[in-house]
Structures are given as structure tokens and as C-alpha cells.
N, C-alpha and C. Protein backbone atom coordinates (compact mmCIF):
# COMPACT_ATOMS: atom_id res chain seq x y z
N UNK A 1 -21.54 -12.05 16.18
CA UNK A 1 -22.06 -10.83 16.81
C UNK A 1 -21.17 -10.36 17.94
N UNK A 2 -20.52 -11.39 18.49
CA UNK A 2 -19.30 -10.81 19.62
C UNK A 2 -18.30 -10.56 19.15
N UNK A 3 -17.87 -10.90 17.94
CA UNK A 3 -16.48 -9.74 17.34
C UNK A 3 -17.27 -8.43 17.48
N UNK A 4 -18.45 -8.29 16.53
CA UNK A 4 -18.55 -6.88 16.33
C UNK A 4 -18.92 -6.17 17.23
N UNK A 5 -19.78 -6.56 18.31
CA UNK A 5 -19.75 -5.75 19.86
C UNK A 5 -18.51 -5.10 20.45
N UNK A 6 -17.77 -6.20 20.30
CA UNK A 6 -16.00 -5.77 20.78
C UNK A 6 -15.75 -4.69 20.50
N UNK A 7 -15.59 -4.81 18.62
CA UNK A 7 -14.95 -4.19 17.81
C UNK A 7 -15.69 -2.77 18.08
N UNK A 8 -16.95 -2.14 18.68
CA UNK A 8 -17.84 -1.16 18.35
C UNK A 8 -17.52 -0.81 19.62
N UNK A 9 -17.16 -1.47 20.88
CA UNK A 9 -17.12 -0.99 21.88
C UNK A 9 -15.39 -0.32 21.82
N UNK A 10 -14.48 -1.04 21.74
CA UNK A 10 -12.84 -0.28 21.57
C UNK A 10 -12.61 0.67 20.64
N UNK A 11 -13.39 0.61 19.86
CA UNK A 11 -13.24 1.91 18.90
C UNK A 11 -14.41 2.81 19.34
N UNK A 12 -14.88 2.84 20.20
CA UNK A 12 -15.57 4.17 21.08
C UNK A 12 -14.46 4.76 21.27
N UNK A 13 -14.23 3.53 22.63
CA UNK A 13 -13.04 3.67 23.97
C UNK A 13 -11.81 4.37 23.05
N UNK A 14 -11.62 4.28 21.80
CA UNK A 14 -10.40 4.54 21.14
C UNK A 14 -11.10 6.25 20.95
N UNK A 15 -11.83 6.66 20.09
CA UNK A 15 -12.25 8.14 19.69
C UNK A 15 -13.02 8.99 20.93
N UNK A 16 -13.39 8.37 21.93
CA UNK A 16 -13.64 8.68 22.99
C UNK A 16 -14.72 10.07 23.03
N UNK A 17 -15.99 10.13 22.20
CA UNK A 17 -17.09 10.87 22.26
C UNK A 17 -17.08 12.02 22.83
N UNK A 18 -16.89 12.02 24.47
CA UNK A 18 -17.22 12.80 25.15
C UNK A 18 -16.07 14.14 25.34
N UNK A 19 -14.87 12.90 25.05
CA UNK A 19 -13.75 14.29 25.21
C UNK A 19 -13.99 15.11 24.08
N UNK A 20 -14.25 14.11 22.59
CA UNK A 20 -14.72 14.93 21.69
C UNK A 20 -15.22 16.09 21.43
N UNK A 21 -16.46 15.98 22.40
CA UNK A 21 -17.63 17.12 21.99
C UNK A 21 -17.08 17.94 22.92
N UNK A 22 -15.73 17.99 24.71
CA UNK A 22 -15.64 18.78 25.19
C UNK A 22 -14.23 19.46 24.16
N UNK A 23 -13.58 19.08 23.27
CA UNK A 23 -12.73 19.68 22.93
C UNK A 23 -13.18 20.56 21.39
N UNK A 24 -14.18 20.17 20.98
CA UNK A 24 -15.06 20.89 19.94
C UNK A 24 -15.76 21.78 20.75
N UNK A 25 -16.40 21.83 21.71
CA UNK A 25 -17.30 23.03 22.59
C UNK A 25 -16.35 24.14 22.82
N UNK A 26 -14.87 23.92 23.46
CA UNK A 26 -14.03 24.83 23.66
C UNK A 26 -13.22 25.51 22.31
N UNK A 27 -13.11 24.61 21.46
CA UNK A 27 -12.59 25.39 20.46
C UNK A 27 -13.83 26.51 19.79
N UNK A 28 -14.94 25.82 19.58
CA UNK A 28 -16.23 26.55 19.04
C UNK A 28 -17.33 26.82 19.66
N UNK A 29 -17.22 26.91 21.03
CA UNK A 29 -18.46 26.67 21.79
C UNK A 29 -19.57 28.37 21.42
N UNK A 30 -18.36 29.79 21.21
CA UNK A 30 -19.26 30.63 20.86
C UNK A 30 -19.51 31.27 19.86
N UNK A 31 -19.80 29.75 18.81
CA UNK A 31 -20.53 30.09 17.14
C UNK A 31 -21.93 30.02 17.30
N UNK A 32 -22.43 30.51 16.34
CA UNK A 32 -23.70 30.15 16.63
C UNK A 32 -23.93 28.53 16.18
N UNK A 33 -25.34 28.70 16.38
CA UNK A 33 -25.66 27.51 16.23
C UNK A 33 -25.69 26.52 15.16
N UNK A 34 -26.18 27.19 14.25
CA UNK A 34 -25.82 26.43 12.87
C UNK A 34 -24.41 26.41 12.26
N UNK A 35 -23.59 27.32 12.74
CA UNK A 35 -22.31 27.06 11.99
C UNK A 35 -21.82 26.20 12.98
N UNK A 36 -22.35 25.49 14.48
CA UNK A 36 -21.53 24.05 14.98
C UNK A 36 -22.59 23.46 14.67
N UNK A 37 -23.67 23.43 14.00
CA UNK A 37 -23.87 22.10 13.26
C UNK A 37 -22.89 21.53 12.60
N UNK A 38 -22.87 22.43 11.18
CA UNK A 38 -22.14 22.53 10.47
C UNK A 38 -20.49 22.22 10.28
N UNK A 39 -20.26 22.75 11.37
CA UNK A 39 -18.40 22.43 11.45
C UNK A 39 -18.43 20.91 12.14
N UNK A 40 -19.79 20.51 13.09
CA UNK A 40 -19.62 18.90 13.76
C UNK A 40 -20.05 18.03 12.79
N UNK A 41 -20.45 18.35 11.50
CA UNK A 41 -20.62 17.31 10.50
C UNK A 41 -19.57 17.08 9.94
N UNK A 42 -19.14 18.11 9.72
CA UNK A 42 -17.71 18.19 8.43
C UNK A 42 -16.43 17.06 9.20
N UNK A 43 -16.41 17.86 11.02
CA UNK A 43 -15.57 16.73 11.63
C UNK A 43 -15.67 15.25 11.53
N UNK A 44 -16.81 15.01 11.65
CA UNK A 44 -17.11 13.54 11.84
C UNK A 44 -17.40 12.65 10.39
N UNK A 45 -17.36 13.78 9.24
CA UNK A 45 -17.48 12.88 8.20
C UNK A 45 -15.59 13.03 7.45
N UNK A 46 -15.01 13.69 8.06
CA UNK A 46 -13.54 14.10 7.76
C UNK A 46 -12.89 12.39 8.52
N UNK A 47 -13.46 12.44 9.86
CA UNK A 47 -12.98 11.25 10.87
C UNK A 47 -13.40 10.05 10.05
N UNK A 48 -14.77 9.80 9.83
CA UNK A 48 -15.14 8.87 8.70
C UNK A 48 -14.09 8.27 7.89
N UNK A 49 -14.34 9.47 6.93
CA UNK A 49 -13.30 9.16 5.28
C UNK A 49 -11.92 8.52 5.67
N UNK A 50 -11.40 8.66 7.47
CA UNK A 50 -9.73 8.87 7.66
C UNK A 50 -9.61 7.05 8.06
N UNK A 51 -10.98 6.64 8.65
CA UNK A 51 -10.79 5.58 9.40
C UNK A 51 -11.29 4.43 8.18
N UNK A 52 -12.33 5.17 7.79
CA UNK A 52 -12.63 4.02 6.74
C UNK A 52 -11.29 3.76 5.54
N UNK A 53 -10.77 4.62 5.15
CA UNK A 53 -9.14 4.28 4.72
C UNK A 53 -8.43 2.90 5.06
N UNK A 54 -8.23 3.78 6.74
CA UNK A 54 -7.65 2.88 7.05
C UNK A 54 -7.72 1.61 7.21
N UNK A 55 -9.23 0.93 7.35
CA UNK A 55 -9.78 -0.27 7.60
C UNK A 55 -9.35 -0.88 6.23
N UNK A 56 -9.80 -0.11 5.17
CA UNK A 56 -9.31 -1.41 3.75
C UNK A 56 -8.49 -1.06 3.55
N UNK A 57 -7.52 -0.28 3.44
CA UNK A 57 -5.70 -0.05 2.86
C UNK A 57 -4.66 -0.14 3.73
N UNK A 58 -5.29 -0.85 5.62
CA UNK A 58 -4.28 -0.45 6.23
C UNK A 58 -3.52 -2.02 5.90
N UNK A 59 -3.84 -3.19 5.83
CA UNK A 59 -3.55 -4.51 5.83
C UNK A 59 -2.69 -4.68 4.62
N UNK A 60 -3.00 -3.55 3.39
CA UNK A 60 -2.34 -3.82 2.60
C UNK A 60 -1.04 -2.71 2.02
N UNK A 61 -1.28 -2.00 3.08
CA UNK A 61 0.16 -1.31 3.17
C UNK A 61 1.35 -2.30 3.96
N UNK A 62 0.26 -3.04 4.99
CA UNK A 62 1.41 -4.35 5.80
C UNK A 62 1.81 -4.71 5.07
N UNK A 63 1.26 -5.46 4.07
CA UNK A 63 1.97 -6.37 3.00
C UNK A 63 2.97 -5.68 2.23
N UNK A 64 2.89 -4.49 1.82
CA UNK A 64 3.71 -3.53 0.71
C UNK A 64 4.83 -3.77 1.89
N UNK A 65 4.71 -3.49 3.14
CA UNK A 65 6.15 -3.22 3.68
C UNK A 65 6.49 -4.99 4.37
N UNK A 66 5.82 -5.79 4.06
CA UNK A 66 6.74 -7.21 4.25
C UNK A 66 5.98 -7.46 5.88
N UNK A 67 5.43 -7.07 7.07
CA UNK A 67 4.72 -7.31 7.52
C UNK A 67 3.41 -7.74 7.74
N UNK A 68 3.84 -9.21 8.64
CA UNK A 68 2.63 -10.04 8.81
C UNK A 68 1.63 -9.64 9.42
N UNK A 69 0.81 -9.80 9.36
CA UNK A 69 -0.91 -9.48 9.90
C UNK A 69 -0.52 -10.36 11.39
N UNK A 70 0.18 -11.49 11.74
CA UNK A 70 -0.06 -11.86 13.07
C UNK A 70 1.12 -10.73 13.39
N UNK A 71 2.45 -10.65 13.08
CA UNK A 71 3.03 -9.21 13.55
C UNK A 71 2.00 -8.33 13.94
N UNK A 72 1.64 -7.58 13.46
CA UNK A 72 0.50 -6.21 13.31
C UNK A 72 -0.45 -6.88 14.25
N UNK A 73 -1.44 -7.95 14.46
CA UNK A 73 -1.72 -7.74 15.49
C UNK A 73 -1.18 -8.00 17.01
N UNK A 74 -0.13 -8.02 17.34
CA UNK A 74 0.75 -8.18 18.36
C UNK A 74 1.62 -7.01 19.14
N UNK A 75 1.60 -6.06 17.41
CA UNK A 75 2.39 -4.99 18.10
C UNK A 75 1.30 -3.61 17.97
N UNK A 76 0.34 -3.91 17.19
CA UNK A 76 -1.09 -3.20 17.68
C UNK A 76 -1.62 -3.69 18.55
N UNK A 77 -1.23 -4.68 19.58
CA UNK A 77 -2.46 -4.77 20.80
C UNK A 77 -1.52 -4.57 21.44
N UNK A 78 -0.09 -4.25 21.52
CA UNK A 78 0.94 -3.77 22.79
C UNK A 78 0.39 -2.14 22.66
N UNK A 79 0.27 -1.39 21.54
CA UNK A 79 0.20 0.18 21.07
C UNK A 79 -1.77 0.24 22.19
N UNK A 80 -2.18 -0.54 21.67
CA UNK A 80 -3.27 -0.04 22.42
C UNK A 80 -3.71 -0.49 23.80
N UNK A 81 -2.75 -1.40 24.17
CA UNK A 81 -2.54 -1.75 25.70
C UNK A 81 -1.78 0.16 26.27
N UNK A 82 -0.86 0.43 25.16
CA UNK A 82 -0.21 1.35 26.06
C UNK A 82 -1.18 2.82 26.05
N UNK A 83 -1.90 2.60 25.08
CA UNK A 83 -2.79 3.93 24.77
C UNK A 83 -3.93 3.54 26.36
N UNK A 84 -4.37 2.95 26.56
CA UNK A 84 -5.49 2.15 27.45
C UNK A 84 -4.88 2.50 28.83
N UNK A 85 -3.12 1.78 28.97
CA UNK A 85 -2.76 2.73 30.30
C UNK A 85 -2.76 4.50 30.37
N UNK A 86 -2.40 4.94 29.33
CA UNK A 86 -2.13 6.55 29.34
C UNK A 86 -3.97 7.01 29.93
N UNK A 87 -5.05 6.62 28.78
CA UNK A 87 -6.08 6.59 29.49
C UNK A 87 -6.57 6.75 30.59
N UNK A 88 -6.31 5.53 31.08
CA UNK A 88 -6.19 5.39 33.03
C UNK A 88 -5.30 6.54 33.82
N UNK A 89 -4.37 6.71 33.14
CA UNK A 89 -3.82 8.26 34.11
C UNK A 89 -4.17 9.31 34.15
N UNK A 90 -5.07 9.56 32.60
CA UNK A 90 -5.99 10.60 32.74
C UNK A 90 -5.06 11.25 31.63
N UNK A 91 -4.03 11.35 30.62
CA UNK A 91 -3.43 11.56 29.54
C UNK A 91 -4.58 11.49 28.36
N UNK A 92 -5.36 11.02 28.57
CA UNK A 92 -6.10 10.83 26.58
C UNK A 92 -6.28 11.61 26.28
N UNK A 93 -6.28 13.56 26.69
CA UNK A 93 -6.77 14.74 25.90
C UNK A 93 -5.05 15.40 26.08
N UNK A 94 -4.28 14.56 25.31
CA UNK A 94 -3.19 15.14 24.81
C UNK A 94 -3.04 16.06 23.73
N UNK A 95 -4.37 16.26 23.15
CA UNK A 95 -4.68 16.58 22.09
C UNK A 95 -5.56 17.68 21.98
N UNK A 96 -5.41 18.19 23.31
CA UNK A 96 -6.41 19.41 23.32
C UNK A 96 -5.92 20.80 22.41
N UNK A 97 -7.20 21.50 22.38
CA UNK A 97 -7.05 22.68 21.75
C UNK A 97 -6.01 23.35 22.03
N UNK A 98 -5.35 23.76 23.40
CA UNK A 98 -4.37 24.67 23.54
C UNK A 98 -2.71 24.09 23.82
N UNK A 99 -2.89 22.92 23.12
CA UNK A 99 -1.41 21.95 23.31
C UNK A 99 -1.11 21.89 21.41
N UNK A 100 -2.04 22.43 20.73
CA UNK A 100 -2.23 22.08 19.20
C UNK A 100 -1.70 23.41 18.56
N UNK A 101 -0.54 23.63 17.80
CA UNK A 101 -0.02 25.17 17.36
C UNK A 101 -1.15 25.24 16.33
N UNK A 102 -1.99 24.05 15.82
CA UNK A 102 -3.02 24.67 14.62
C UNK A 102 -4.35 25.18 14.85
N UNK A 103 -4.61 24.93 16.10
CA UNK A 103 -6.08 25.42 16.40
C UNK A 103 -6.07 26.28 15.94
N UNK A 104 -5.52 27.59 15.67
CA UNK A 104 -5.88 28.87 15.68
C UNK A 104 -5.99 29.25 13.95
N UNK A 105 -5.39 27.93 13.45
CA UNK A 105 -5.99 28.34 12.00
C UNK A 105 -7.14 26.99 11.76
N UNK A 106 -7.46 26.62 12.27
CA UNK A 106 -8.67 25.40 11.84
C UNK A 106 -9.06 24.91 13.35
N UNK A 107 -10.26 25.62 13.83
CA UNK A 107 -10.98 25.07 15.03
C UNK A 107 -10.49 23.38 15.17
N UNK A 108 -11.44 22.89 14.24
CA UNK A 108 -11.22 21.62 13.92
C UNK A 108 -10.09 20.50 14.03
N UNK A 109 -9.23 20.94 13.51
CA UNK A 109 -7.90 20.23 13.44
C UNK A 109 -7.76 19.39 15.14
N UNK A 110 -7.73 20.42 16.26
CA UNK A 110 -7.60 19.34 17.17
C UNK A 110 -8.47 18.53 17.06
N UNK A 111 -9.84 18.05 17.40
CA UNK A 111 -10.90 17.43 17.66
C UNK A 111 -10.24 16.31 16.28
N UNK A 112 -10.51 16.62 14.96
CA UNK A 112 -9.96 15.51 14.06
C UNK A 112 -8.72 14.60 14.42
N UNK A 113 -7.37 15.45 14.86
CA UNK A 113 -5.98 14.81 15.48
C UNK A 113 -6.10 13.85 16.56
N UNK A 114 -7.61 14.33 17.46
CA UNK A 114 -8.34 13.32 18.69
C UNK A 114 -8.51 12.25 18.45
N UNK A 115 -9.77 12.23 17.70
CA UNK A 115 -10.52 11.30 17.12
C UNK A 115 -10.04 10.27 15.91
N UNK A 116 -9.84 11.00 15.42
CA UNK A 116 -9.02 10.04 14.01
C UNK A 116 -7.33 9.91 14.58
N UNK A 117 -6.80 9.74 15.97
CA UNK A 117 -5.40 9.72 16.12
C UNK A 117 -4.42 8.61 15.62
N UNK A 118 -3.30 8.34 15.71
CA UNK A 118 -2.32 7.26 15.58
C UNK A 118 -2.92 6.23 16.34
N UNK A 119 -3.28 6.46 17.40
CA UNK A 119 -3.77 5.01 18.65
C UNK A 119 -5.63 5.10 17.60
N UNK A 120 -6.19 5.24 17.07
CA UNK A 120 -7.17 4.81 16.70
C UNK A 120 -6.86 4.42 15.31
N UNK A 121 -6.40 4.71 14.59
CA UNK A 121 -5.71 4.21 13.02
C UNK A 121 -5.20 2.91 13.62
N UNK A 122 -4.62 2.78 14.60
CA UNK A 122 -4.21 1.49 14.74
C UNK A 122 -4.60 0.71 15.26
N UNK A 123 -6.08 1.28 16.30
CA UNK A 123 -7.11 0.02 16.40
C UNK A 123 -7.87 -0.25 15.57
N UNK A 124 -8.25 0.45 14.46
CA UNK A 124 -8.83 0.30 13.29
C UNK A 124 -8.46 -1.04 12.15
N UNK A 125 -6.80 -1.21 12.03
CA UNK A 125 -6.36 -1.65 11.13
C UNK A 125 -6.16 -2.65 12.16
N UNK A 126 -5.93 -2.91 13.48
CA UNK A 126 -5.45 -4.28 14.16
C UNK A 126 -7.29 -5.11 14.34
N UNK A 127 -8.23 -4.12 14.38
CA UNK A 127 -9.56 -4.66 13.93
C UNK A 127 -9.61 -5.82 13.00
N UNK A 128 -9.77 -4.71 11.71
CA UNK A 128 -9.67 -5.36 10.03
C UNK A 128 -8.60 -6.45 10.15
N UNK A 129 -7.47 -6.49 10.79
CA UNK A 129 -6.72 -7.80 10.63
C UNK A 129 -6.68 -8.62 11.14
N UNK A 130 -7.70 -8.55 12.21
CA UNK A 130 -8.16 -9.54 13.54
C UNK A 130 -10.01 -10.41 12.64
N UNK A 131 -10.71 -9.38 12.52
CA UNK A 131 -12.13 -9.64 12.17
C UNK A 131 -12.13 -10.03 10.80
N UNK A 132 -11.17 -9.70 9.84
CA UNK A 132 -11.59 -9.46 8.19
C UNK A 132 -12.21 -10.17 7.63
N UNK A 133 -13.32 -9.89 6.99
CA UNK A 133 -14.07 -11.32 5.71
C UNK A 133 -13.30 -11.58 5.15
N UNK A 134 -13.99 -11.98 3.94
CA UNK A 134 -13.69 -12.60 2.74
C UNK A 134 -12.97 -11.59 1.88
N UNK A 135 -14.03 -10.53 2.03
CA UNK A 135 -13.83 -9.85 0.63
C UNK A 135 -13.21 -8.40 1.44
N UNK A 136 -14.27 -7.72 2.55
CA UNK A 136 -14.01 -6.27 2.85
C UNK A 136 -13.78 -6.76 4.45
N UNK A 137 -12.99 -5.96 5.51
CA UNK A 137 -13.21 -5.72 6.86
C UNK A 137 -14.32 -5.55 7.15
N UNK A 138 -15.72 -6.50 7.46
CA UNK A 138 -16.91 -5.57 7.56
C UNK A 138 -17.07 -5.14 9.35
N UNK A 139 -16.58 -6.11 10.08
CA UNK A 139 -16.58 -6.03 11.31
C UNK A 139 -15.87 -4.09 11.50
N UNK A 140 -14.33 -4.27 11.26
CA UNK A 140 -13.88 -2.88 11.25
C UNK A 140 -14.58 -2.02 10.53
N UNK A 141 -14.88 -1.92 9.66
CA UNK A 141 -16.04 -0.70 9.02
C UNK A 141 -17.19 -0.62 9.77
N UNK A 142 -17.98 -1.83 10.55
CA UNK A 142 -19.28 -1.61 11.32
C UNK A 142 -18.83 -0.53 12.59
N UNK A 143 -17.58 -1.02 13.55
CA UNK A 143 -17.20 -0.27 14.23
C UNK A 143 -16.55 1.03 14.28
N UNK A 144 -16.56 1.40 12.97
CA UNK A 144 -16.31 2.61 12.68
C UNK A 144 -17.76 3.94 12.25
N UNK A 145 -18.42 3.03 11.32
CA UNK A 145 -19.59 3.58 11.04
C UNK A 145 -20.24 4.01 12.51
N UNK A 146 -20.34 3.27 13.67
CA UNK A 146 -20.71 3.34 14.42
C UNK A 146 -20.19 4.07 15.79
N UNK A 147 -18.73 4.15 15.93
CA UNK A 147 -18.16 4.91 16.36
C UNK A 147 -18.10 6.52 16.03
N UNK A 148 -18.08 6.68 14.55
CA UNK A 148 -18.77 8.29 14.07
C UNK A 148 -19.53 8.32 14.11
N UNK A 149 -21.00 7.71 14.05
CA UNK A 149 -22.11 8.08 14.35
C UNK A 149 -22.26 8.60 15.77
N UNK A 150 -22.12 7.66 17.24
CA UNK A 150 -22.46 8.10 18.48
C UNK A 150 -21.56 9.35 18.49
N UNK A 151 -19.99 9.58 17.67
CA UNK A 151 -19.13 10.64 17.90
C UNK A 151 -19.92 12.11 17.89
N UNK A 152 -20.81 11.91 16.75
CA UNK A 152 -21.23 13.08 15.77
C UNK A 152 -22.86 13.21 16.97
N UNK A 153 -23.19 12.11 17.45
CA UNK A 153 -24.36 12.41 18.07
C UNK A 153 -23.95 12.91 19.34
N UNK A 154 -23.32 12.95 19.98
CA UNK A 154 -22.44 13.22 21.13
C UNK A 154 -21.69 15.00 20.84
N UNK A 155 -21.51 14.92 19.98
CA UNK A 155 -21.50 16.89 19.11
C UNK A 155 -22.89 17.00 19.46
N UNK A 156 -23.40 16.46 18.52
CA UNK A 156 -24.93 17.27 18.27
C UNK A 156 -25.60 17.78 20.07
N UNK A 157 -25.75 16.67 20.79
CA UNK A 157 -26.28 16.83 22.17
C UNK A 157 -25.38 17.94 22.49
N UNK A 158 -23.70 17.65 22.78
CA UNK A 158 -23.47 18.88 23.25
C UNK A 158 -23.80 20.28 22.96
N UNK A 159 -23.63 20.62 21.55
CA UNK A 159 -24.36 22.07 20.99
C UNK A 159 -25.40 21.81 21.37
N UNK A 160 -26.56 21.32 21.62
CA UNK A 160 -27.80 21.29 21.97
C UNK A 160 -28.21 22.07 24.01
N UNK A 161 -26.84 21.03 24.49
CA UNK A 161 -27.40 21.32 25.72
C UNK A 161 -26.22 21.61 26.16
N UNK A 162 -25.19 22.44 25.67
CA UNK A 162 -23.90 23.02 26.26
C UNK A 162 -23.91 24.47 25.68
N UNK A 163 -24.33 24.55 24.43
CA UNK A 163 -24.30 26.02 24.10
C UNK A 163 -24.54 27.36 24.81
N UNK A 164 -25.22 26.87 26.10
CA UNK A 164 -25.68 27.88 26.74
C UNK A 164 -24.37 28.43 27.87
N UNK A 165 -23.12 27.60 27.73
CA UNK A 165 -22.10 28.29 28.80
C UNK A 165 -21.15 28.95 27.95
N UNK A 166 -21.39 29.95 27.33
CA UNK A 166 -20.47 30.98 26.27
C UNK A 166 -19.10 31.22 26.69
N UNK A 167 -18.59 30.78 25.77
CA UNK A 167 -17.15 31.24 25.87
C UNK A 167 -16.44 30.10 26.12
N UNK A 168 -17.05 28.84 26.13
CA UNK A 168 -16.10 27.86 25.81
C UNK A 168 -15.78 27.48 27.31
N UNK A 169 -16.27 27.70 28.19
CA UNK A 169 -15.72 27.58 29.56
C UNK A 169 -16.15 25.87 29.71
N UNK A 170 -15.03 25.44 30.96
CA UNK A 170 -15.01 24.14 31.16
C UNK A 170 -15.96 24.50 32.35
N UNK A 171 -16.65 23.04 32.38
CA UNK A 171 -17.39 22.63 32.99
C UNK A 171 -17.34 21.69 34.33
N UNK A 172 -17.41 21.73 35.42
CA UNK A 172 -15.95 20.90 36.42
C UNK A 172 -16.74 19.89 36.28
N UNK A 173 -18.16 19.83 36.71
CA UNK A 173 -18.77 18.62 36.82
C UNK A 173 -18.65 17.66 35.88
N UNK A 174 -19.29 17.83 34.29
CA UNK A 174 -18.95 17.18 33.23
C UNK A 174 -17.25 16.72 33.16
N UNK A 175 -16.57 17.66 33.57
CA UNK A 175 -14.69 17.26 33.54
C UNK A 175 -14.76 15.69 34.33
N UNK A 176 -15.44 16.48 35.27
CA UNK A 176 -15.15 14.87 36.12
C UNK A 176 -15.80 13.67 36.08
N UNK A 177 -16.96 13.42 35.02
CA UNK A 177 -17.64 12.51 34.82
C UNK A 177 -16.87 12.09 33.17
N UNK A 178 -16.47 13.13 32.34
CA UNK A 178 -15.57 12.62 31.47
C UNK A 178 -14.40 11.96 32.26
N UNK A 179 -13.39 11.94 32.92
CA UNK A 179 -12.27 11.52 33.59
C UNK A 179 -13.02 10.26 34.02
N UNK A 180 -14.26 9.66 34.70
CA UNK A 180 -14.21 8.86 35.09
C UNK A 180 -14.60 7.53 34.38
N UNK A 181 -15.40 8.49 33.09
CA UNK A 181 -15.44 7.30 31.68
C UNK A 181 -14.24 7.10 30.96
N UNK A 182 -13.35 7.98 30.74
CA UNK A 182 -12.19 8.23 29.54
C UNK A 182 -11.47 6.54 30.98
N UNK A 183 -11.42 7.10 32.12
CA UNK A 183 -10.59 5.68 32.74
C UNK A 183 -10.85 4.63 32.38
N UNK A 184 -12.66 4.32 32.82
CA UNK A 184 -13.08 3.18 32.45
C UNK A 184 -13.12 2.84 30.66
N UNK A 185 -12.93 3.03 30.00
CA UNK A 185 -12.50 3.09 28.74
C UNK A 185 -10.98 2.40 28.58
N UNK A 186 -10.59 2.87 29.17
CA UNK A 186 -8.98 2.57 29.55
C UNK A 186 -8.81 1.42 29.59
N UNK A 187 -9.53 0.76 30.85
CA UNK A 187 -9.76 -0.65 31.01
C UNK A 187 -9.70 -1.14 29.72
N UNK A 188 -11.44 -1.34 29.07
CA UNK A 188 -11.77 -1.73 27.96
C UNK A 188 -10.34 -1.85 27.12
N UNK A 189 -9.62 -0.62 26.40
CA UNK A 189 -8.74 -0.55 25.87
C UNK A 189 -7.21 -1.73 26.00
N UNK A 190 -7.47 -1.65 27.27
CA UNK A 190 -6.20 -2.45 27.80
C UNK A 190 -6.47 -3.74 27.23
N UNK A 191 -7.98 -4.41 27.94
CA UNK A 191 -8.05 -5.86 27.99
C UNK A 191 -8.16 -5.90 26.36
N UNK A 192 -8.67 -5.45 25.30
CA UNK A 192 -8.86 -5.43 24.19
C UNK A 192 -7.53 -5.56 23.46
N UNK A 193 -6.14 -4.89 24.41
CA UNK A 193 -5.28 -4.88 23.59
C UNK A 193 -4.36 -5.99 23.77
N UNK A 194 -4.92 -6.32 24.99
CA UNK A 194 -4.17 -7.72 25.35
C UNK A 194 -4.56 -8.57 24.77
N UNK A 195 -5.58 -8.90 24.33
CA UNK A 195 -6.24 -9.93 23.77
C UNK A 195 -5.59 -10.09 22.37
N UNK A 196 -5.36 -8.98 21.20
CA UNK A 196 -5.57 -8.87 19.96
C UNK A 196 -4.00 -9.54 19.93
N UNK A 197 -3.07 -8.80 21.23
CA UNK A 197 -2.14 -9.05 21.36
C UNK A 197 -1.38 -10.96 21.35
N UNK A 198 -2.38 -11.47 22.17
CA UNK A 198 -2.49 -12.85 22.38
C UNK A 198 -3.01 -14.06 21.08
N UNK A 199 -4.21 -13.23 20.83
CA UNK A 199 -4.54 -14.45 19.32
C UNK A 199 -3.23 -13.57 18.31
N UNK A 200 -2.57 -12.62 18.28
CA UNK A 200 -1.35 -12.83 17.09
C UNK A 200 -0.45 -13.86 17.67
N UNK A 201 0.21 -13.86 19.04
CA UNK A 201 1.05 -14.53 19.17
C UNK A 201 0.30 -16.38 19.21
N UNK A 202 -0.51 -16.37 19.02
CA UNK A 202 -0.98 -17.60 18.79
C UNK A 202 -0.99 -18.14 17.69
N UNK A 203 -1.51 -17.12 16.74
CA UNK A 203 -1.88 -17.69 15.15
C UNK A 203 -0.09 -18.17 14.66
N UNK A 204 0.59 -17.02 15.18
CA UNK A 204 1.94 -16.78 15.00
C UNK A 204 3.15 -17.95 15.05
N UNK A 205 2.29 -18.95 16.09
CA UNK A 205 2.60 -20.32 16.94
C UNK A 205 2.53 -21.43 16.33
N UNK A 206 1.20 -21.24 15.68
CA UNK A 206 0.46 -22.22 15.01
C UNK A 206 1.35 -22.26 13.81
């Protein structure tokens, strides 16, 4: 039960909810209401399909390219040590709507490039190669299932109780209570990546 706590808590800290729903509010904040139902399902089951991929095919693309699983987790817990510092500086919405040349043809696209990014594909797959059963990653799939779920519930609340500031406008207060979770996240991220980092170079030893 303490792998999968871990695993459910860094893959928050990795898709990070809140920036989520503020970078979906600004791209779509003045649709109506049912069409951001609608577009926050499609995101979070798009993020789904991208991560659950990755959890069972990422271990065995390692193998196709001759890399070890204690490799991969060593140089995935340096990648998410360094994602965990960027965090802490306040960098994790590199990915905003108006840094993205595609927003303007697919709302969406940023918020998906967020959430489903390179630094979460690769806590995903350093998961599955840290936790894996027998048969499937179930640990990495729990923390994923569960990471899109609070993602998608974290949409839903915002259209619920953000819709009312039209036009997509930022919010300073919420800015600054996101900044002070996206840090503490950071943390999480770091020690998580140090760790994954440490049992490879161990198994690696052995």
C-alpha cells in the first residue's frame, strides 16, 4: 500500500491539477457550460489513453532499444529530480496557453502537452519499472487512473466555481495559492526522484 500511495502522490505532483484547470479556464473559460464539460472530459480521457500507454509499452520499448530497467530508473529519477527543481522556481506552467503556437487551433492541446508531458511519461514508465507485477504495472496504472480522475475533478470544480470570471482572466489569489502547491509538489517530486534514482543504482550494484 506504500508503493501505491507514493506512486498516486508523484504522479499528481507530476500532472499538477490545479495548474491544469487554471490553464483550461484561460484557454476556455468563456464557453458555455456544457461545451467545458465536454472539452474537460475529452482532455482527461485523451491524458488517460497517453499515460496508460505509457505504463505497459514504456518498459518494453527499453528493451527494444537495449536499455536496462535499473538504467531507466536512475536516469528517470535524475529527469524528475530536475523537473521537481524547475517546480520549486516556479517554471512548471511552461506550457501555458500563450507560450503554445497551437492553442489557437485546439484549446486543448496546451492543457494535454501539461498534463500528459515528457516529465510525466517519464514518471509514469520509471513507476511501472520501479512497482511492476507479475503480469501488468498495476501500481503505475492505479496512479494514473487516479491522477486523471482528481485531474478531471479539479476541471469539473473549476467550471463549476470559476466560470463566473469571463474572459479567462487570472485570478491573483488562486495564482498564488497554485505557486505555493506547484512548489510544495516540487519537493515531493525531488525526494521521489531521488529515491527511484537510488534503488536503480542499487539493484544496479547488486
Amino acid at each position: 500500500m506504500q508503493n501505491e500511495l507514493q506512486a498516486i502522490v508523484t504522479l499528481l505532483a507530476l500532472i499538477n491539477p490545479a495548474m491544469c484547470a487554471a490553464i483550461f479556464l484561460r484557454a476556455e473559460g468563456a464557453a458555455p457550460r456544457n461545451t467545458l464539460l465536454a472539452a474537460a472530459t475529452r482532455a482527461a480521457v485523451t491524458v488517460l489513453l497517453i499515460l496508460v500507454l505509457a505504463a505497459l509499452f514504456g518498459a518494453k520499448i527499453l528493451h527494444a532499444f537495449g536499455v536496462s530497467l535499473d538504467a531507466f530508473s536512475v536516469a528517470g529519477g535524475g529527469v524528475l529530480a530536475w523537473i521537481g527543481l524547475s517546480m520549486m522556481r516556479g517554471n512548471a506552467a511552461s506550457s501555458s496557453p500563450e507560450q503554445s503556437g497551437a492553442a489557437s487551433q485546439s484549446p486543448l492541446t496546451p492543457l494535454i502537452l501539461f498534463a500528459a508531458s515528457p516529465g510525466t511519461i517519464t514518471g509514469v514508465i520509471t513507476l511501472a519499472v520501479s512497482h511492476s507485477g507479475h503480469v501488468l504495472p498495476t501500481t503505475a496504472l492505479l496512479a494514473v487512473v487516479v491522477g486523471v480522475a482528481v485531474m478531471w475533478l479539479t476541471l469539473m470544480a473549476g467550471i463549476f466555481l470559476g466560470n463566473r470570471n469571463p474572459g479567462g482572466k487570472k485570478d491573483e489569489g488562486g495564482g498564488f495559492a497554485r505557486d505555493t502547491i506547484t512548489r510544495f509538489m516540487g519537493l515531493i517530486v525531488i525526494a521521489m526522484g531521488v529515491q527511484f534514482a537510488l534503488t536503480g543504482i542499487k539493484a544496479f550494484m547488486n
